[in-house]
C-alpha atoms as a PDB file:
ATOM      1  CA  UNK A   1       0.971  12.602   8.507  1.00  0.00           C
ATOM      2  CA  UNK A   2       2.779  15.183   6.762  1.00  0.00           C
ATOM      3  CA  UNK A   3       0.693  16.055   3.836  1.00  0.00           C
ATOM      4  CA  UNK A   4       3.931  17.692   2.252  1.00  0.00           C
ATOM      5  CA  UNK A   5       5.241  14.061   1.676  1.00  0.00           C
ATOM      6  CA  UNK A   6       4.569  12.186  -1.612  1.00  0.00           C
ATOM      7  CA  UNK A   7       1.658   9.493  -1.579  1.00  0.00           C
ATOM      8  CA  UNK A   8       3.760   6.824  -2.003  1.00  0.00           C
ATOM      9  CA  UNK A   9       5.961   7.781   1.431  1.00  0.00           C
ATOM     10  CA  UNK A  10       2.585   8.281   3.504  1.00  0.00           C
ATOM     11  CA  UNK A  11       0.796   5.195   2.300  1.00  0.00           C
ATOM     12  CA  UNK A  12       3.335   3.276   3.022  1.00  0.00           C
ATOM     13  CA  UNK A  13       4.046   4.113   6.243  1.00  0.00           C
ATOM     14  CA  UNK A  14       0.298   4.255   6.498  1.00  0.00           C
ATOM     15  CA  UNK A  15       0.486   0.156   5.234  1.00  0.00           C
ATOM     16  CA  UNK A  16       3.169  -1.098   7.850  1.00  0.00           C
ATOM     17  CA  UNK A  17       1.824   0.494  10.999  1.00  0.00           C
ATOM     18  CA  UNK A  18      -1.839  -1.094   9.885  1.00  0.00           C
ATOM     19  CA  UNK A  19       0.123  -4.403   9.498  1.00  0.00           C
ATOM     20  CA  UNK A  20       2.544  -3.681  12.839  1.00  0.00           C
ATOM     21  CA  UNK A  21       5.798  -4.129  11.008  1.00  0.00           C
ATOM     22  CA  UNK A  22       8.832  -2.193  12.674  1.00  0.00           C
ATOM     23  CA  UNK A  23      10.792  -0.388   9.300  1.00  0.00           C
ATOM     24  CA  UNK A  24      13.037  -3.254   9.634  1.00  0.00           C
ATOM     25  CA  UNK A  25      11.154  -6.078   9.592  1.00  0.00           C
ATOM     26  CA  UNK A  26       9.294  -5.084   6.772  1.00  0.00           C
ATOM     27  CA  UNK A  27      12.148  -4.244   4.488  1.00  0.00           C
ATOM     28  CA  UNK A  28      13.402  -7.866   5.133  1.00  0.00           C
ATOM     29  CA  UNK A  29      10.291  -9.230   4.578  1.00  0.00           C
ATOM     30  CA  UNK A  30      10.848  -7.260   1.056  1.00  0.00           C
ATOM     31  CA  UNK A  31      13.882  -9.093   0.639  1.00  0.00           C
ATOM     32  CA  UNK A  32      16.235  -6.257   1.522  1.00  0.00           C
ATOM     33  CA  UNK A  33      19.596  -6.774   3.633  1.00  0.00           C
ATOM     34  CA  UNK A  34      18.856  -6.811   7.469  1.00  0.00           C
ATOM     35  CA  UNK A  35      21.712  -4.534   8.179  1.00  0.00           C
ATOM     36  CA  UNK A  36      20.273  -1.867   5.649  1.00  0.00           C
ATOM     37  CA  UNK A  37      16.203  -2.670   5.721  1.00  0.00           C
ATOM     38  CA  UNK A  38      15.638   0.313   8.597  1.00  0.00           C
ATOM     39  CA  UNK A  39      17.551   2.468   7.081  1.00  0.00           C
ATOM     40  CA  UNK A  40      16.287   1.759   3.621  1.00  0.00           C
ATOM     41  CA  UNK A  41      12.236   1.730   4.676  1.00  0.00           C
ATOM     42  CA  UNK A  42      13.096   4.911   6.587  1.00  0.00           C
ATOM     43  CA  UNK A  43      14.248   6.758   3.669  1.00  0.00           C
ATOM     44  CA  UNK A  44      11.024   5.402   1.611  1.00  0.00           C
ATOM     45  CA  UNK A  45       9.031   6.835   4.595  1.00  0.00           C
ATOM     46  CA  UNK A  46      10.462  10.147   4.595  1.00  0.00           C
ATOM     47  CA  UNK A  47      10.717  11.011   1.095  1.00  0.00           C
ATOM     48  CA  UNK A  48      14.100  10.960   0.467  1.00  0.00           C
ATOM     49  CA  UNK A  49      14.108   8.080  -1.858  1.00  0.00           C
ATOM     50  CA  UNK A  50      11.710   5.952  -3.931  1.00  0.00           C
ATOM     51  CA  UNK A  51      11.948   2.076  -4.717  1.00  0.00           C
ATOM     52  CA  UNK A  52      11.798   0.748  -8.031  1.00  0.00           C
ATOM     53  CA  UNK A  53       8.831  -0.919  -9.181  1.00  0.00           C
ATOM     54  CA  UNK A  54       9.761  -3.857  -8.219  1.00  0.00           C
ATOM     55  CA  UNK A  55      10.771  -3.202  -4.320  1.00  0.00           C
ATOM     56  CA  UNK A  56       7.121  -1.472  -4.729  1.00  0.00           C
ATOM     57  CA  UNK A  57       5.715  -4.501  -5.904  1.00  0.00           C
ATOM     58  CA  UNK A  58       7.423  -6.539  -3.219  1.00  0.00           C
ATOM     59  CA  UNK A  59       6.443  -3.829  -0.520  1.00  0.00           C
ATOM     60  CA  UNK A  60       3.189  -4.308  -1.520  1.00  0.00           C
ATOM     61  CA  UNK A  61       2.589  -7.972  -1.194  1.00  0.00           C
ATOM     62  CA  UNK A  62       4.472  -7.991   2.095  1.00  0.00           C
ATOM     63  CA  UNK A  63       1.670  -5.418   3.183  1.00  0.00           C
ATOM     64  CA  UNK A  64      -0.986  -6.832   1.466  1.00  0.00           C
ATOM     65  CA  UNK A  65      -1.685  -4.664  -0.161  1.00  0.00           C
ATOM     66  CA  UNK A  66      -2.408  -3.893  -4.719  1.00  0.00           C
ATOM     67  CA  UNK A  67       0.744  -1.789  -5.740  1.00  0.00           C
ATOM     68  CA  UNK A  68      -1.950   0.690  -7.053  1.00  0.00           C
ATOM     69  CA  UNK A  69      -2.908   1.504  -2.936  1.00  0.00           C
ATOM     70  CA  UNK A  70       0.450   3.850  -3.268  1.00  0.00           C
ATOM     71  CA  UNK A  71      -0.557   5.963  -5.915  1.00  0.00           C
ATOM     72  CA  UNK A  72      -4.467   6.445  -5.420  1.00  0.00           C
ATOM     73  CA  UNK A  73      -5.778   9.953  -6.085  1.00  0.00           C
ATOM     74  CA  UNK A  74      -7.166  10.272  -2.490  1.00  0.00           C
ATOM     75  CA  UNK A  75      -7.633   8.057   1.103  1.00  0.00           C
ATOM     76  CA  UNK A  76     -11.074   6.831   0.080  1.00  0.00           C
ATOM     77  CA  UNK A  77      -9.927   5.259  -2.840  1.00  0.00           C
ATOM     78  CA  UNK A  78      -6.698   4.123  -1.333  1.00  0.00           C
ATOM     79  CA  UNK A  79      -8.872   2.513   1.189  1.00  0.00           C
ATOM     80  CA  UNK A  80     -11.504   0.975  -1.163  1.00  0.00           C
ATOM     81  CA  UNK A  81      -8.361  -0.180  -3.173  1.00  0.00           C
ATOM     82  CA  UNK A  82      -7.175  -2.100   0.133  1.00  0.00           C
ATOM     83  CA  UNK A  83     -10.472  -3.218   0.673  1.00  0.00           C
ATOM     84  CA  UNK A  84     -11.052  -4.998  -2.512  1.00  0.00           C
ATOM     85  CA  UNK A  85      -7.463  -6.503  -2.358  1.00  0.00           C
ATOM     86  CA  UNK A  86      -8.366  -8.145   0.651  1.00  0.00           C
ATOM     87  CA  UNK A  87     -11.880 -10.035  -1.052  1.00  0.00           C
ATOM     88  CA  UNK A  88     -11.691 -12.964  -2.365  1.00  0.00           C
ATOM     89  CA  UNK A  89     -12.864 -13.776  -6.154  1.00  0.00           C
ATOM     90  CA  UNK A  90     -16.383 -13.955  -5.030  1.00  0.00           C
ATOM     91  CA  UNK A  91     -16.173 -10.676  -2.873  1.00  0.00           C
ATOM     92  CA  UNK A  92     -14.959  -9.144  -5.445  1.00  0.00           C
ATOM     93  CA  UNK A  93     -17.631  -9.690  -7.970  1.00  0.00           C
ATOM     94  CA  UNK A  94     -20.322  -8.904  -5.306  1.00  0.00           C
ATOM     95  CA  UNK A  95     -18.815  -5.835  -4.989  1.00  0.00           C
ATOM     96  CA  UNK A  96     -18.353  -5.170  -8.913  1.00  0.00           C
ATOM     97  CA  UNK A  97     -22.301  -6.195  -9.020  1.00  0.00           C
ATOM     98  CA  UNK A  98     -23.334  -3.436  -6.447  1.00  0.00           C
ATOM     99  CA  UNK A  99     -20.770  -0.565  -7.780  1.00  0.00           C
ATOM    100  CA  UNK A 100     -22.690  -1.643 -11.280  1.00  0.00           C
ATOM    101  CA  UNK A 101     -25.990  -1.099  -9.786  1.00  0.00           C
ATOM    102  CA  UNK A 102     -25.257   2.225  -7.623  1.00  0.00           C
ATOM    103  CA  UNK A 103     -23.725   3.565 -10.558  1.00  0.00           C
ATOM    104  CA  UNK A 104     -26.419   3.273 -13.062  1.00  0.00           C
ATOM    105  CA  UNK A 105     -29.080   3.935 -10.693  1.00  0.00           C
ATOM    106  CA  UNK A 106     -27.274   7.205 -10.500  1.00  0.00           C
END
């Protein structure tokens, strides 16, 4: 991946080959025009343009993803932001419990 690209361009791209979506299918899974969705995804992918927040937002739950994955400071937290996303309620308070406990035991 082209670390030139903004974060938002490689994590999504990143995003839709994890969840096997062709550019197209995922854009009209966003709710975006079949005859444009390719086009349109492509363009996310490579830079050129950025969606609004709430094509983001729509991106995101398509993916399955928080809209926060996008914009994470670095892969590990990207990926720990997927991660938690993907726990249910009582996950994700097991998790919150052990994060608590590593971090104070610090």
């Amino acid at each position: 991946m082209d670390p030139a690209l903004p974060l938002f361009s490689r994590r999504l791209k990143v995003a839709r080959l994890r969840s096997d979506f062709s550019q197209e299918r995922l854009g009209v899974a966003a709710g975006m025009d079949a005859f444009s969705a390719s086009a349109r995804i492509n363009q996310y992918e490579r830079g050129r343009h950025m969606p609004d927040v709430l094509m983001s937002r729509r991106l995101a739950q398509v993916l399955g993803v928080p809209l926060s994955y996008f914009w994470a400071a670095d892969d590990d937290e990207a990926e720990l932001l997927r991660l938690f996303h993907a726990l249910g309620g009582d996950g994700r308070k097991r998790v919150l419990c052990l994060l608590q406990e590593l971090t104070v035991s610090r």
